[in-house]
PDB file of N, CA and C in Angstrom:
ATOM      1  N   UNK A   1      32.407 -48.809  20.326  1.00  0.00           N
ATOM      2  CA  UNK A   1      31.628 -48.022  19.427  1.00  0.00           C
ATOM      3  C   UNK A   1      31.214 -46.760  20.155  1.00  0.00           C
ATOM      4  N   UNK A   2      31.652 -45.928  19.442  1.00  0.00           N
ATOM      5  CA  UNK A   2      30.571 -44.279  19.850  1.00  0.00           C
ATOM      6  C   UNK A   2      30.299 -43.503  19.245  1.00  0.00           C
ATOM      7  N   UNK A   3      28.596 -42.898  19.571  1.00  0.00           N
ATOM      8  CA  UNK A   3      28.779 -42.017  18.523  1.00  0.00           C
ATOM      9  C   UNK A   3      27.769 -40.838  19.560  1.00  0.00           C
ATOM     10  N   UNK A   4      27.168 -39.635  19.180  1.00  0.00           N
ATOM     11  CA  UNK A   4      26.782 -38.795  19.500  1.00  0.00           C
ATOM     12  C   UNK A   4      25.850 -39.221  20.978  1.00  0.00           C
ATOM     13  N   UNK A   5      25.278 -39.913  20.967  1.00  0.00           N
ATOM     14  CA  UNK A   5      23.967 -40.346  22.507  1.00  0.00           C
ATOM     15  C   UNK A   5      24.520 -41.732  22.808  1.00  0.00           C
ATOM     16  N   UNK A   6      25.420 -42.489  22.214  1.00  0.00           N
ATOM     17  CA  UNK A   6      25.625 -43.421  22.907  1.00  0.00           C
ATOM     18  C   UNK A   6      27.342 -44.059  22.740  1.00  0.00           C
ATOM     19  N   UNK A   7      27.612 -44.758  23.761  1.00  0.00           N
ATOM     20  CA  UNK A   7      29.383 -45.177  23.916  1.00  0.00           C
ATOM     21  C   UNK A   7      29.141 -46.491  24.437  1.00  0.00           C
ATOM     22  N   UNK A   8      29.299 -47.456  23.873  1.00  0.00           N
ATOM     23  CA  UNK A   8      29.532 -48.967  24.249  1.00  0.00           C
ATOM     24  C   UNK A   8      30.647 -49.884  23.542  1.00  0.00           C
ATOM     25  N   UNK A   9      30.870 -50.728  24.731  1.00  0.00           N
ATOM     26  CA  UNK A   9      31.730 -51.346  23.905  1.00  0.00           C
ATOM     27  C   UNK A   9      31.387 -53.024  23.656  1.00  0.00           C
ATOM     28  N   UNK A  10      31.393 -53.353  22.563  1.00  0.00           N
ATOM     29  CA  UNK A  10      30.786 -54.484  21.730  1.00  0.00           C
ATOM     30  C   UNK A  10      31.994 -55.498  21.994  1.00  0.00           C
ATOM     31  N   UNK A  11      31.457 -56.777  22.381  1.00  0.00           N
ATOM     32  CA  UNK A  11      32.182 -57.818  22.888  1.00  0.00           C
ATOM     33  C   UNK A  11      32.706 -58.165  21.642  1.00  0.00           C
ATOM     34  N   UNK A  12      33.560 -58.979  21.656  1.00  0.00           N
ATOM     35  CA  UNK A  12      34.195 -59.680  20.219  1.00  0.00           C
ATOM     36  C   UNK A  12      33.643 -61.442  20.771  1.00  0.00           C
ATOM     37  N   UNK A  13      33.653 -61.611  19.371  1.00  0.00           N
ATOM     38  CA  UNK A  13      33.532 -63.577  19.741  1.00  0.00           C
ATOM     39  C   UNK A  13      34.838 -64.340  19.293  1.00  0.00           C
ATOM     40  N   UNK A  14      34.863 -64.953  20.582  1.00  0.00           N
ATOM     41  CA  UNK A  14      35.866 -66.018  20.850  1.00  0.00           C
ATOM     42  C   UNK A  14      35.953 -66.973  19.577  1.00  0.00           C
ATOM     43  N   UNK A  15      36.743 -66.845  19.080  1.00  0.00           N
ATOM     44  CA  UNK A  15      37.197 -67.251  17.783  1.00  0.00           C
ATOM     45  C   UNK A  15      38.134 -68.186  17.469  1.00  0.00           C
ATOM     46  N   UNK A  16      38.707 -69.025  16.503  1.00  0.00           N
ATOM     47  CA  UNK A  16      39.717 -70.154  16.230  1.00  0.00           C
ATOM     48  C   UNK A  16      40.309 -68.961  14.909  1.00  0.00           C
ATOM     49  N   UNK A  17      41.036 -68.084  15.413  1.00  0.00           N
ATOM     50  CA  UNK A  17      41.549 -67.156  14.037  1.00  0.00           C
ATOM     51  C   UNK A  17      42.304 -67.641  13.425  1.00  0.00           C
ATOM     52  N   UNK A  18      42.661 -67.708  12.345  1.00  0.00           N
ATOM     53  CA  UNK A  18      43.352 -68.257  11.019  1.00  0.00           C
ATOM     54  C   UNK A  18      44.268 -67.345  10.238  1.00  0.00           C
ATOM     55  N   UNK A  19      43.710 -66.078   9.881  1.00  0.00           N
ATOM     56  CA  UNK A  19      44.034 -65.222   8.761  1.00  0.00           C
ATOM     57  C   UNK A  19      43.004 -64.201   9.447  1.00  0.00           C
ATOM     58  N   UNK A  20      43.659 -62.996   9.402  1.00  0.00           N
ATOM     59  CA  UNK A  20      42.960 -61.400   9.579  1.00  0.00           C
ATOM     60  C   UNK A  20      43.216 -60.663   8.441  1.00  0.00           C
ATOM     61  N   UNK A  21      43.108 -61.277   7.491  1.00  0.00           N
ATOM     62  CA  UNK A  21      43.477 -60.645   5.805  1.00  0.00           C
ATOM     63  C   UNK A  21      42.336 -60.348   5.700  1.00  0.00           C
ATOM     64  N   UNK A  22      41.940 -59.142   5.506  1.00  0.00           N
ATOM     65  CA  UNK A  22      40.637 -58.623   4.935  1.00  0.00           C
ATOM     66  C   UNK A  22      39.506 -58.682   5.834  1.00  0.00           C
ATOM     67  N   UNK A  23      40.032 -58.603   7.028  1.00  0.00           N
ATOM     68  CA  UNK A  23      38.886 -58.373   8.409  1.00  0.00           C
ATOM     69  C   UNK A  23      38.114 -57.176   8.372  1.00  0.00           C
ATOM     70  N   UNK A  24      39.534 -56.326   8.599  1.00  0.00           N
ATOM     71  CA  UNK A  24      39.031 -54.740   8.429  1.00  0.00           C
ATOM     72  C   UNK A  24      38.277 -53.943   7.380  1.00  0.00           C
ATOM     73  N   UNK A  25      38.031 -54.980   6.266  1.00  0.00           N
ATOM     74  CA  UNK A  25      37.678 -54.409   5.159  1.00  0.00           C
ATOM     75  C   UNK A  25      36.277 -54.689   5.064  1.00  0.00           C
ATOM     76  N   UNK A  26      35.841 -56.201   5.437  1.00  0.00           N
ATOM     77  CA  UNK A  26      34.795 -56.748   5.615  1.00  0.00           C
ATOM     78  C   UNK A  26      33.985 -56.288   6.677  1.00  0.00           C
ATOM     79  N   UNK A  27      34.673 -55.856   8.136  1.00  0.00           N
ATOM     80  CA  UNK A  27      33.900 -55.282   9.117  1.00  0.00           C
ATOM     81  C   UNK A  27      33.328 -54.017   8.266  1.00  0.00           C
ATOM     82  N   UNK A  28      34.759 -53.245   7.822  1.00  0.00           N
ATOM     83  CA  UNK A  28      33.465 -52.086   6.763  1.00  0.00           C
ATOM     84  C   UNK A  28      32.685 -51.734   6.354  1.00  0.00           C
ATOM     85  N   UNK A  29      32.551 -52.800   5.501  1.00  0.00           N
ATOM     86  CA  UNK A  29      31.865 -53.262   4.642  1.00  0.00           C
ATOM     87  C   UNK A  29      30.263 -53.820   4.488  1.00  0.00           C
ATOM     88  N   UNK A  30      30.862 -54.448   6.073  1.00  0.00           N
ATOM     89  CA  UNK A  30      29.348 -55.448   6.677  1.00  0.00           C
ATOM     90  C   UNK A  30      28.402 -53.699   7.277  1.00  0.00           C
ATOM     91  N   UNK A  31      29.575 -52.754   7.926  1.00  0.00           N
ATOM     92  CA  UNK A  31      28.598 -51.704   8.888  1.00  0.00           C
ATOM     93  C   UNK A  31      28.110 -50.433   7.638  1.00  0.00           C
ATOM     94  N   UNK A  32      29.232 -50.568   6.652  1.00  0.00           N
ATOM     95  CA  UNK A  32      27.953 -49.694   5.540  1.00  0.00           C
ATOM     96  C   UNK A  32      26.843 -49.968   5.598  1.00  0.00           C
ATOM     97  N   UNK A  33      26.662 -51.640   4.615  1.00  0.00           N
ATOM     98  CA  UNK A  33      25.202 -52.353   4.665  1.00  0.00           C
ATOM     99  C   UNK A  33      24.613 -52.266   5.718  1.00  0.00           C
ATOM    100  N   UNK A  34      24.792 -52.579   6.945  1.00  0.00           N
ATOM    101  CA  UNK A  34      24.138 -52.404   7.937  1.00  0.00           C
ATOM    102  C   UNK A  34      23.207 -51.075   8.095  1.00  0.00           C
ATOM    103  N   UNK A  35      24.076 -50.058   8.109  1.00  0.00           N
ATOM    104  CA  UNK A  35      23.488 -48.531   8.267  1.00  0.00           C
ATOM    105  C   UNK A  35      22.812 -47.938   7.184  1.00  0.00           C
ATOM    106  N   UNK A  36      23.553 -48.574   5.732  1.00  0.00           N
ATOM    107  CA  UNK A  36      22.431 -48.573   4.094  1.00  0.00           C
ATOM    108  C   UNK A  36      21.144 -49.010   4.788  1.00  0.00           C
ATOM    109  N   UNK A  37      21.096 -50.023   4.895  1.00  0.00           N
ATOM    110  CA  UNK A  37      19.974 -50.614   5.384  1.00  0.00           C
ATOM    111  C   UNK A  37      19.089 -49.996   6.512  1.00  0.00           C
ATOM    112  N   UNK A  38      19.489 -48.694   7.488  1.00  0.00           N
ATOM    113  CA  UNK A  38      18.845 -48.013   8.537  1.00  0.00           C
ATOM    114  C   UNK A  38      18.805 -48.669   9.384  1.00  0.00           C
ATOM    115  N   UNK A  39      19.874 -49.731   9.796  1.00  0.00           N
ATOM    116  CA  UNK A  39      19.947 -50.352  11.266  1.00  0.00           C
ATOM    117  C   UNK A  39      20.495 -49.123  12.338  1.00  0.00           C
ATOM    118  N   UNK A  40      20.364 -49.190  13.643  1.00  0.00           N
ATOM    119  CA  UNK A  40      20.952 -48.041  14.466  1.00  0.00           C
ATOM    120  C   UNK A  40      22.291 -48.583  14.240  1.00  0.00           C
ATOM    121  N   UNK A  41      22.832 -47.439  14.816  1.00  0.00           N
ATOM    122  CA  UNK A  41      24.712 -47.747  14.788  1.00  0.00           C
ATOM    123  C   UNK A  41      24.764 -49.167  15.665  1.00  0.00           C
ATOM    124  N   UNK A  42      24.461 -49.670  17.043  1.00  0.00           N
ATOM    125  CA  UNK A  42      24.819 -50.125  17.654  1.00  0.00           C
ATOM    126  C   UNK A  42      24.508 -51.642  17.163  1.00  0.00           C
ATOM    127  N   UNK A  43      23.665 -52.095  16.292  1.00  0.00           N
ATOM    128  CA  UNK A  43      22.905 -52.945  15.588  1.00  0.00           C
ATOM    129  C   UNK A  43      23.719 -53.220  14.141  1.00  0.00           C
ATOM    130  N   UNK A  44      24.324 -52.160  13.421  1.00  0.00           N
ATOM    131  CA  UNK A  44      24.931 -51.948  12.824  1.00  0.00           C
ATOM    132  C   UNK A  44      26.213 -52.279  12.825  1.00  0.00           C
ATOM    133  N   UNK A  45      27.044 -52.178  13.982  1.00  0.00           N
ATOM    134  CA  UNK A  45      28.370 -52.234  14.419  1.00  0.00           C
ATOM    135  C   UNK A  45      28.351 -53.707  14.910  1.00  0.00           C
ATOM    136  N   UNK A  46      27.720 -54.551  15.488  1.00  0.00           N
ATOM    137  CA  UNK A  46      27.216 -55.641  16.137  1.00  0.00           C
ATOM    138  C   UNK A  46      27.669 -56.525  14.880  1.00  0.00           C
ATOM    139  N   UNK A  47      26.293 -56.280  13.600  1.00  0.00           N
ATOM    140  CA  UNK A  47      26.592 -57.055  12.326  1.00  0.00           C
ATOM    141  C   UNK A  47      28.229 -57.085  11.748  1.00  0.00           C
ATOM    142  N   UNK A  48      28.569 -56.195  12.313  1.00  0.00           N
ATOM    143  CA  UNK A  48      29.773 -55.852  11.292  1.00  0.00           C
ATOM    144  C   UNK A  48      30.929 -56.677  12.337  1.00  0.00           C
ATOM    145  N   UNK A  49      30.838 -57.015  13.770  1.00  0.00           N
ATOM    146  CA  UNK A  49      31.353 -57.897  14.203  1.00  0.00           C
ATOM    147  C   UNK A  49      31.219 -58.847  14.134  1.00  0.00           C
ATOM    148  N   UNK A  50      30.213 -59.093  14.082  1.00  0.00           N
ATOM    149  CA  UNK A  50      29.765 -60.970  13.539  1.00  0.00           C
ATOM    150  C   UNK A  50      30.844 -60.946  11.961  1.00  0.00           C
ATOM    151  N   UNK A  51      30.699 -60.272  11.094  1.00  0.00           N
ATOM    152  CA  UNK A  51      31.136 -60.494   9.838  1.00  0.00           C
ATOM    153  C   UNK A  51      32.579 -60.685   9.977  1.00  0.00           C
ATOM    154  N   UNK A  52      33.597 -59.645  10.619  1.00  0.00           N
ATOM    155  CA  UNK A  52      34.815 -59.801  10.769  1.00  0.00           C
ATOM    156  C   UNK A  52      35.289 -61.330  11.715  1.00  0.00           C
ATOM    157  N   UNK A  53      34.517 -61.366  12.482  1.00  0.00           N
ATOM    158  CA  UNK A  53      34.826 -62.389  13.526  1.00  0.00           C
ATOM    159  C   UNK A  53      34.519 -63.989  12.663  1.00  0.00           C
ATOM    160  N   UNK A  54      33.677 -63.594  11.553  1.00  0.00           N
ATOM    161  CA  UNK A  54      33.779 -65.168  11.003  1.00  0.00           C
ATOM    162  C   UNK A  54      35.064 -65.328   9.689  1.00  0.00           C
ATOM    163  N   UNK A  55      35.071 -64.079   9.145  1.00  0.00           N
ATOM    164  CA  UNK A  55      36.566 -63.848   8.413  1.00  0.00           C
ATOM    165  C   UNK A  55      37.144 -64.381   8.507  1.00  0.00           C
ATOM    166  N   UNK A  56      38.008 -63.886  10.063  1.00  0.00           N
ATOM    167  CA  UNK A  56      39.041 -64.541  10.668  1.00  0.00           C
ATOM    168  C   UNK A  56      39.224 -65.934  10.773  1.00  0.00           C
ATOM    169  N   UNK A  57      38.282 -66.633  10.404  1.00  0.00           N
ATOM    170  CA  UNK A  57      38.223 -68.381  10.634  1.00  0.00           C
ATOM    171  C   UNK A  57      38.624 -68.666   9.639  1.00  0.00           C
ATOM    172  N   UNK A  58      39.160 -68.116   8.546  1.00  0.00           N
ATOM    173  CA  UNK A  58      39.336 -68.445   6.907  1.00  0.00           C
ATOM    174  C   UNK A  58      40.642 -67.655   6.442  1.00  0.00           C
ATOM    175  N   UNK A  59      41.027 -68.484   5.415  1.00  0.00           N
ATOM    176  CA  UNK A  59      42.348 -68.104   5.015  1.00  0.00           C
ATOM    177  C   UNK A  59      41.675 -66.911   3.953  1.00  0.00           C
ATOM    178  N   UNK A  60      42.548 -65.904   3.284  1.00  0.00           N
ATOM    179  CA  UNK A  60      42.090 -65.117   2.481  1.00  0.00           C
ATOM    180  C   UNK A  60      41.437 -63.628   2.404  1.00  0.00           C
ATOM    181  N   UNK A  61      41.235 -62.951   1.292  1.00  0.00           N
ATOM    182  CA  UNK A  61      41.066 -62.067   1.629  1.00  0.00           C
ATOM    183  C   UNK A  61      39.152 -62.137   1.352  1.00  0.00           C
ATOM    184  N   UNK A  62      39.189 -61.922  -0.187  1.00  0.00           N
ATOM    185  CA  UNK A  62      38.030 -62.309  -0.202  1.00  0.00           C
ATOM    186  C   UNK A  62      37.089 -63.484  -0.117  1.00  0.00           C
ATOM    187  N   UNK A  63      38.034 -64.443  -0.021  1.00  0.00           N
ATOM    188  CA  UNK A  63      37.247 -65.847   0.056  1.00  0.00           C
ATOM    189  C   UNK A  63      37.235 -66.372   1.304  1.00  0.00           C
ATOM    190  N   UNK A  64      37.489 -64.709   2.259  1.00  0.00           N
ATOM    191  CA  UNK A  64      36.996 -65.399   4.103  1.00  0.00           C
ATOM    192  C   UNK A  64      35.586 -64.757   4.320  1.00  0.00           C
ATOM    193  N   UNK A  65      35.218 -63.828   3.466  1.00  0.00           N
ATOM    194  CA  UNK A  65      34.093 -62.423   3.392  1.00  0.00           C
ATOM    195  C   UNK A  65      32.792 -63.410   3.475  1.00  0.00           C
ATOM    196  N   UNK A  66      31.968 -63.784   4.593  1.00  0.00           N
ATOM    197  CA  UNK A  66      30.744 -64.056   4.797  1.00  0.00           C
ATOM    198  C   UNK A  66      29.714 -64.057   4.167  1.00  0.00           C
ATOM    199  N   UNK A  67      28.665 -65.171   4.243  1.00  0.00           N
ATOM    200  CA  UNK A  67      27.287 -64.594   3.810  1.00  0.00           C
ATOM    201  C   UNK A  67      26.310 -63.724   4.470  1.00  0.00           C
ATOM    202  N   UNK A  68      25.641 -63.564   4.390  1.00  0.00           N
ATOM    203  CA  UNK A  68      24.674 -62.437   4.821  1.00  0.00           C
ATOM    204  C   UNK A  68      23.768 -63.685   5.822  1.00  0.00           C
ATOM    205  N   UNK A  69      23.897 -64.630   5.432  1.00  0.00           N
ATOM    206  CA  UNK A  69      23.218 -66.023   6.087  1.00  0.00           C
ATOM    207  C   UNK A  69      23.901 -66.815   7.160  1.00  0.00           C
ATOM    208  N   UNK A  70      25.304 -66.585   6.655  1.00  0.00           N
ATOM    209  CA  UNK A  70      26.643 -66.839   8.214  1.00  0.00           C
ATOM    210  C   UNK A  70      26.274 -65.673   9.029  1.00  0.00           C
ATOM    211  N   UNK A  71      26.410 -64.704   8.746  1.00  0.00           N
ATOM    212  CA  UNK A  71      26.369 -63.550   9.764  1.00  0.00           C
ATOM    213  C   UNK A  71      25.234 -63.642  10.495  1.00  0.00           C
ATOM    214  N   UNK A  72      23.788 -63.901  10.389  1.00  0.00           N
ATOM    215  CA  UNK A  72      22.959 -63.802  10.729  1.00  0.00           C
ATOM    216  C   UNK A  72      23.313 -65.237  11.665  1.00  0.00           C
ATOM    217  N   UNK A  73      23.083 -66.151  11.169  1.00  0.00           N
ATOM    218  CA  UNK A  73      23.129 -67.217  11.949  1.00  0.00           C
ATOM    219  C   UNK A  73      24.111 -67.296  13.505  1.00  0.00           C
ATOM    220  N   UNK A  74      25.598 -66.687  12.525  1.00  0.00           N
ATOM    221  CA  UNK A  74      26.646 -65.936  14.138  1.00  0.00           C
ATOM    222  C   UNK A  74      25.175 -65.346  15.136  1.00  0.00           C
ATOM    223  N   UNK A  75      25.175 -64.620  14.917  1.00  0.00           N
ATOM    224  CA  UNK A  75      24.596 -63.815  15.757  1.00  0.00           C
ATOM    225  C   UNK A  75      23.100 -64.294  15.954  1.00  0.00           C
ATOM    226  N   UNK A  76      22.339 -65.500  15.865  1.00  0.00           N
ATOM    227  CA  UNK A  76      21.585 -65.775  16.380  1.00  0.00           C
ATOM    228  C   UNK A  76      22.203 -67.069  18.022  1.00  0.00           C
ATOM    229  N   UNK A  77      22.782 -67.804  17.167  1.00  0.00           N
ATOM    230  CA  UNK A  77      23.230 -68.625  17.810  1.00  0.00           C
ATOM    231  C   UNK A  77      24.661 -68.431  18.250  1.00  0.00           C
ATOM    232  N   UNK A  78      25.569 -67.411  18.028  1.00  0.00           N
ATOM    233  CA  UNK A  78      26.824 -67.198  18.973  1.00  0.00           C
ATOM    234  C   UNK A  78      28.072 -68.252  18.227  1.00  0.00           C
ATOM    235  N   UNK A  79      27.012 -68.634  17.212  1.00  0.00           N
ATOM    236  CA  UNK A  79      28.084 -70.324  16.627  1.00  0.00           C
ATOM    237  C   UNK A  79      29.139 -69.447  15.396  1.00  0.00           C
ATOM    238  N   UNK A  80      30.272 -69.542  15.101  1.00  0.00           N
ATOM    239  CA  UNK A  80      30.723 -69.431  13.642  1.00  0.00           C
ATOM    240  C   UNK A  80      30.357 -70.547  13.192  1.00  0.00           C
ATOM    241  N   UNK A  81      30.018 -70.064  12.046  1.00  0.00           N
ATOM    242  CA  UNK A  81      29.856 -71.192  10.847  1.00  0.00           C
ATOM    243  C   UNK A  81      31.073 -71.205   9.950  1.00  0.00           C
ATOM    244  N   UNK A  82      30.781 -73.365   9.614  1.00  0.00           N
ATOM    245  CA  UNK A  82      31.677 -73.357   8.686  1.00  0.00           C
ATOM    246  C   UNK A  82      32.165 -72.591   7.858  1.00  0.00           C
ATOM    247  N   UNK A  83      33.127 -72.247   6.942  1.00  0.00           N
ATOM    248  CA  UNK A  83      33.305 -72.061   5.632  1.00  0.00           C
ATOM    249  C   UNK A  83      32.795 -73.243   4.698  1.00  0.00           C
ATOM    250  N   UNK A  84      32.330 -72.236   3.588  1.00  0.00           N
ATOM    251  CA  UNK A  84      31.480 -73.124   2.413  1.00  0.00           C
ATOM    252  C   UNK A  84      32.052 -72.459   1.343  1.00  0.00           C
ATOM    253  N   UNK A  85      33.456 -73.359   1.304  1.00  0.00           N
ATOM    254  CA  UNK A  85      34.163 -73.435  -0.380  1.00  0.00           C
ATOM    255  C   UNK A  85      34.027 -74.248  -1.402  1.00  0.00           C
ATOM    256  N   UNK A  86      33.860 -73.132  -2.286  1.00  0.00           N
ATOM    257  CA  UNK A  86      33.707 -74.351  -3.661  1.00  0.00           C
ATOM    258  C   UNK A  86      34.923 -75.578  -3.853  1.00  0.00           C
ATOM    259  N   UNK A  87      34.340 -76.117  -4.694  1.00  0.00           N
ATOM    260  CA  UNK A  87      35.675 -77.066  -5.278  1.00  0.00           C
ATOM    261  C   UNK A  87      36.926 -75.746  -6.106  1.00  0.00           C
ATOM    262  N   UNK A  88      36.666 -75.188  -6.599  1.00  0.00           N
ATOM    263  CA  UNK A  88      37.801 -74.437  -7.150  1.00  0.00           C
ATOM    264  C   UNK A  88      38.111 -73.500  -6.391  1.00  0.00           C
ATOM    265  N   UNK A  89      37.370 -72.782  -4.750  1.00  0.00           N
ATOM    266  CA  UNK A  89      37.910 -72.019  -4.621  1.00  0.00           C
ATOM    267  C   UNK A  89      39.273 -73.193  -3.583  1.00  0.00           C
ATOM    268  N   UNK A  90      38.798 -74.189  -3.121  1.00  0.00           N
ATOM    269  CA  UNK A  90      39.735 -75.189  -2.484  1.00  0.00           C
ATOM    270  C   UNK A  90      40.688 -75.614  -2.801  1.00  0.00           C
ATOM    271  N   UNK A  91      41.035 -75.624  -4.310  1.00  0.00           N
ATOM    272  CA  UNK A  91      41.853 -76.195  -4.965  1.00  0.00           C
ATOM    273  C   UNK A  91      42.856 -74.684  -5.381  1.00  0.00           C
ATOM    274  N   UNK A  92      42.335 -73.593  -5.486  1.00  0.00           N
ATOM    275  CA  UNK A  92      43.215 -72.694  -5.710  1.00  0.00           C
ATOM    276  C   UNK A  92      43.645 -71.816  -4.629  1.00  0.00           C
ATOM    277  N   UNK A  93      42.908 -72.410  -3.307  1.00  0.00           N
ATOM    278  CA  UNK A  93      42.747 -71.112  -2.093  1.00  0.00           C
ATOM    279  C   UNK A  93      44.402 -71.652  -1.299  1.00  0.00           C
ATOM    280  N   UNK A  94      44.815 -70.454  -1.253  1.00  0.00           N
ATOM    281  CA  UNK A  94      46.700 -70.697  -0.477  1.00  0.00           C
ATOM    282  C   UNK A  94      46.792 -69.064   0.356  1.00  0.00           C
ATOM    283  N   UNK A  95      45.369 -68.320   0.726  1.00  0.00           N
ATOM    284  CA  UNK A  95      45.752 -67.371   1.314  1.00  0.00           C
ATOM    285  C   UNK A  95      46.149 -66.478   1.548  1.00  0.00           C
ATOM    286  N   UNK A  96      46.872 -66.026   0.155  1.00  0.00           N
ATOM    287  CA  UNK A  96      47.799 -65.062  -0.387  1.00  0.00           C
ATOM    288  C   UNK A  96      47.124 -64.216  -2.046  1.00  0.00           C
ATOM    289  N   UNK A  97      46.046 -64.518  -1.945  1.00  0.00           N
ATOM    290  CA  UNK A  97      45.340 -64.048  -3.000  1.00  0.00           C
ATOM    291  C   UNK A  97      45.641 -64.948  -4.847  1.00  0.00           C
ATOM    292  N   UNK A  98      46.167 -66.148  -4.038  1.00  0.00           N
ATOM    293  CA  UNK A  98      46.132 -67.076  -5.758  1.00  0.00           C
ATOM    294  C   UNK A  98      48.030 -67.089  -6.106  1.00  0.00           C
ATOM    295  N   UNK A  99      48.778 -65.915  -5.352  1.00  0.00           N
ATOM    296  CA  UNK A  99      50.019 -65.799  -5.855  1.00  0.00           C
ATOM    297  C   UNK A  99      51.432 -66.496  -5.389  1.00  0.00           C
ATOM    298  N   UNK A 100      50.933 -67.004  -4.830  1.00  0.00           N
ATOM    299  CA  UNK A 100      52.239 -67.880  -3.736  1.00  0.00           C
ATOM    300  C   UNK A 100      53.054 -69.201  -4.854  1.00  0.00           C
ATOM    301  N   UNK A 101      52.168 -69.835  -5.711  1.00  0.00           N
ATOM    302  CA  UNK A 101      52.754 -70.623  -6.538  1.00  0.00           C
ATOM    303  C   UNK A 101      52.815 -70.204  -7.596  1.00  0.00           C
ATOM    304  N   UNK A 102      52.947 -68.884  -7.837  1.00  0.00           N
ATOM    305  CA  UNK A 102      53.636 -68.382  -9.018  1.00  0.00           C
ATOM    306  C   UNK A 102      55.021 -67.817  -9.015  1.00  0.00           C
ATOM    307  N   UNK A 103      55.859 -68.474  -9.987  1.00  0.00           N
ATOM    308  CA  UNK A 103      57.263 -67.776 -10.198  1.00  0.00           C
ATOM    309  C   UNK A 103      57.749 -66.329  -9.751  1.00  0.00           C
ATOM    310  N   UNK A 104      58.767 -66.499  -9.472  1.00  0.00           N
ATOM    311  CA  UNK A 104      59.109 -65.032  -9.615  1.00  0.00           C
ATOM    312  C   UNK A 104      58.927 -64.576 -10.733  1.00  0.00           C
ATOM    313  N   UNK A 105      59.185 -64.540 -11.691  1.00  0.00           N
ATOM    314  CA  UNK A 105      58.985 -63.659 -12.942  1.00  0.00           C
ATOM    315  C   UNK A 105      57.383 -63.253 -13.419  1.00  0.00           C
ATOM    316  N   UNK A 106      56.178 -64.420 -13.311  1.00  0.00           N
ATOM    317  CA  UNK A 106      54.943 -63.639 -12.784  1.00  0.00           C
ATOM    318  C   UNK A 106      54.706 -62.797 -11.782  1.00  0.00           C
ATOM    319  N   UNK A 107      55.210 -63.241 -10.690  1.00  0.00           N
ATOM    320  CA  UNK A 107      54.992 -62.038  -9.449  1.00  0.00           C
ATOM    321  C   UNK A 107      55.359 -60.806 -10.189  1.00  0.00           C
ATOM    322  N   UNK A 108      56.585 -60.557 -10.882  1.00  0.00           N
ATOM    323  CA  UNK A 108      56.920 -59.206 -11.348  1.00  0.00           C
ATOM    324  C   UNK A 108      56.196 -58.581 -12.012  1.00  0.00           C
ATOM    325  N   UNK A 109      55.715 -59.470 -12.953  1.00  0.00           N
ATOM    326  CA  UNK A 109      54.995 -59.385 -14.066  1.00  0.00           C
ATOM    327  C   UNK A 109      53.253 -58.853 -13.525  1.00  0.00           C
ATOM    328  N   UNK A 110      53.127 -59.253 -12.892  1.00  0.00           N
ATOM    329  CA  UNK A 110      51.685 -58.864 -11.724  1.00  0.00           C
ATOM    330  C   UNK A 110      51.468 -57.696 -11.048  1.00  0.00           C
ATOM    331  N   UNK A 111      53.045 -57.617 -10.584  1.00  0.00           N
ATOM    332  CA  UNK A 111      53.608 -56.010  -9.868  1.00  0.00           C
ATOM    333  C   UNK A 111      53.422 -54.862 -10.880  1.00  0.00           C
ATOM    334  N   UNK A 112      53.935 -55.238 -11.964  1.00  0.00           N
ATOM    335  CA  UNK A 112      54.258 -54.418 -12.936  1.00  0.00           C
ATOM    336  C   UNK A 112      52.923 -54.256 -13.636  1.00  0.00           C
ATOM    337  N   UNK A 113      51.959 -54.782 -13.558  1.00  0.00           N
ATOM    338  CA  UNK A 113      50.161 -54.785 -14.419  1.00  0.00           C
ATOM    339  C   UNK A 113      49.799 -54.039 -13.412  1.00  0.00           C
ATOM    340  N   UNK A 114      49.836 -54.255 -11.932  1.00  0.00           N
ATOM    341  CA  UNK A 114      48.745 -53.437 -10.979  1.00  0.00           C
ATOM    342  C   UNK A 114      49.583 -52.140 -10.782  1.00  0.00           C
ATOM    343  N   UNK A 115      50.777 -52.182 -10.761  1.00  0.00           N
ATOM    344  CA  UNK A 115      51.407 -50.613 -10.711  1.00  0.00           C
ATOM    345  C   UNK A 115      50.866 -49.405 -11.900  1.00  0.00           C
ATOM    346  N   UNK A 116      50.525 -50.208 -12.851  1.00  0.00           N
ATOM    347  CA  UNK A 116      50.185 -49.666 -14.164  1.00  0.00           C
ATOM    348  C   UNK A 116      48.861 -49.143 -13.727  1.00  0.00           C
ATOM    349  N   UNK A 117      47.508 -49.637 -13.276  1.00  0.00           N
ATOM    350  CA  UNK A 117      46.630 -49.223 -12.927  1.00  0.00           C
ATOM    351  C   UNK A 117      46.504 -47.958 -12.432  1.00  0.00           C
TER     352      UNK A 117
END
């Protein structure tokens, strides 16, 4: 991390990684809120490692994205926490955003709806 008065570099936590689908998005994500919130950068950037670093323990993109209550807890105690999936997100979660057991001709059909967007 650096920014104008200060340059450090923020340890990562030793992790059991799974999936980095949507790490980068979530670290984002976590250091907006962080800095929305008027944390300093370095406090800020910290949260936003805890958030990516518990991601990674989970298949998915959005259904690896933390609570605000995992993150905190990471970073009190150094622990990742479980994942806490529903029954349906368990039964439909394959990692790939829901699409892996769909036909080819949905996949196209999916391609062809979000291209439209």
């Amino acid at each position: 991390m650096a920014g104008k008065d200060i340059r450090r570099l923020i340890p990562g936590y030793k992790v059991n990684a799974v999936d980095a689908t949507g790490a980068g998005d979530i670290f984002n994500g976590a250091l907006a809120v962080a800095i929305a919130e008027g944390k300093p950068l370095l406090e800020a950037a910290t949260f936003a490692n805890a958030a990516a670093a518990i991601s990674v323990t989970r298949l998915g993109a959005q259904s690896s994205a933390p609570t605000r209550e995992e993150i905190e807890q990471l970073l009190v105690s150094g622990r990742v926490p479980r994942a806490a999936f529903t029954s349906a997100t368990r039964q439909n979660h394959n990692g790939s955003n829901g699409w892996a057991r769909l036909g080819v001709r949905s996949l196209k059909k999916k391609a062809k709806i979000l291209a439209e967007l």
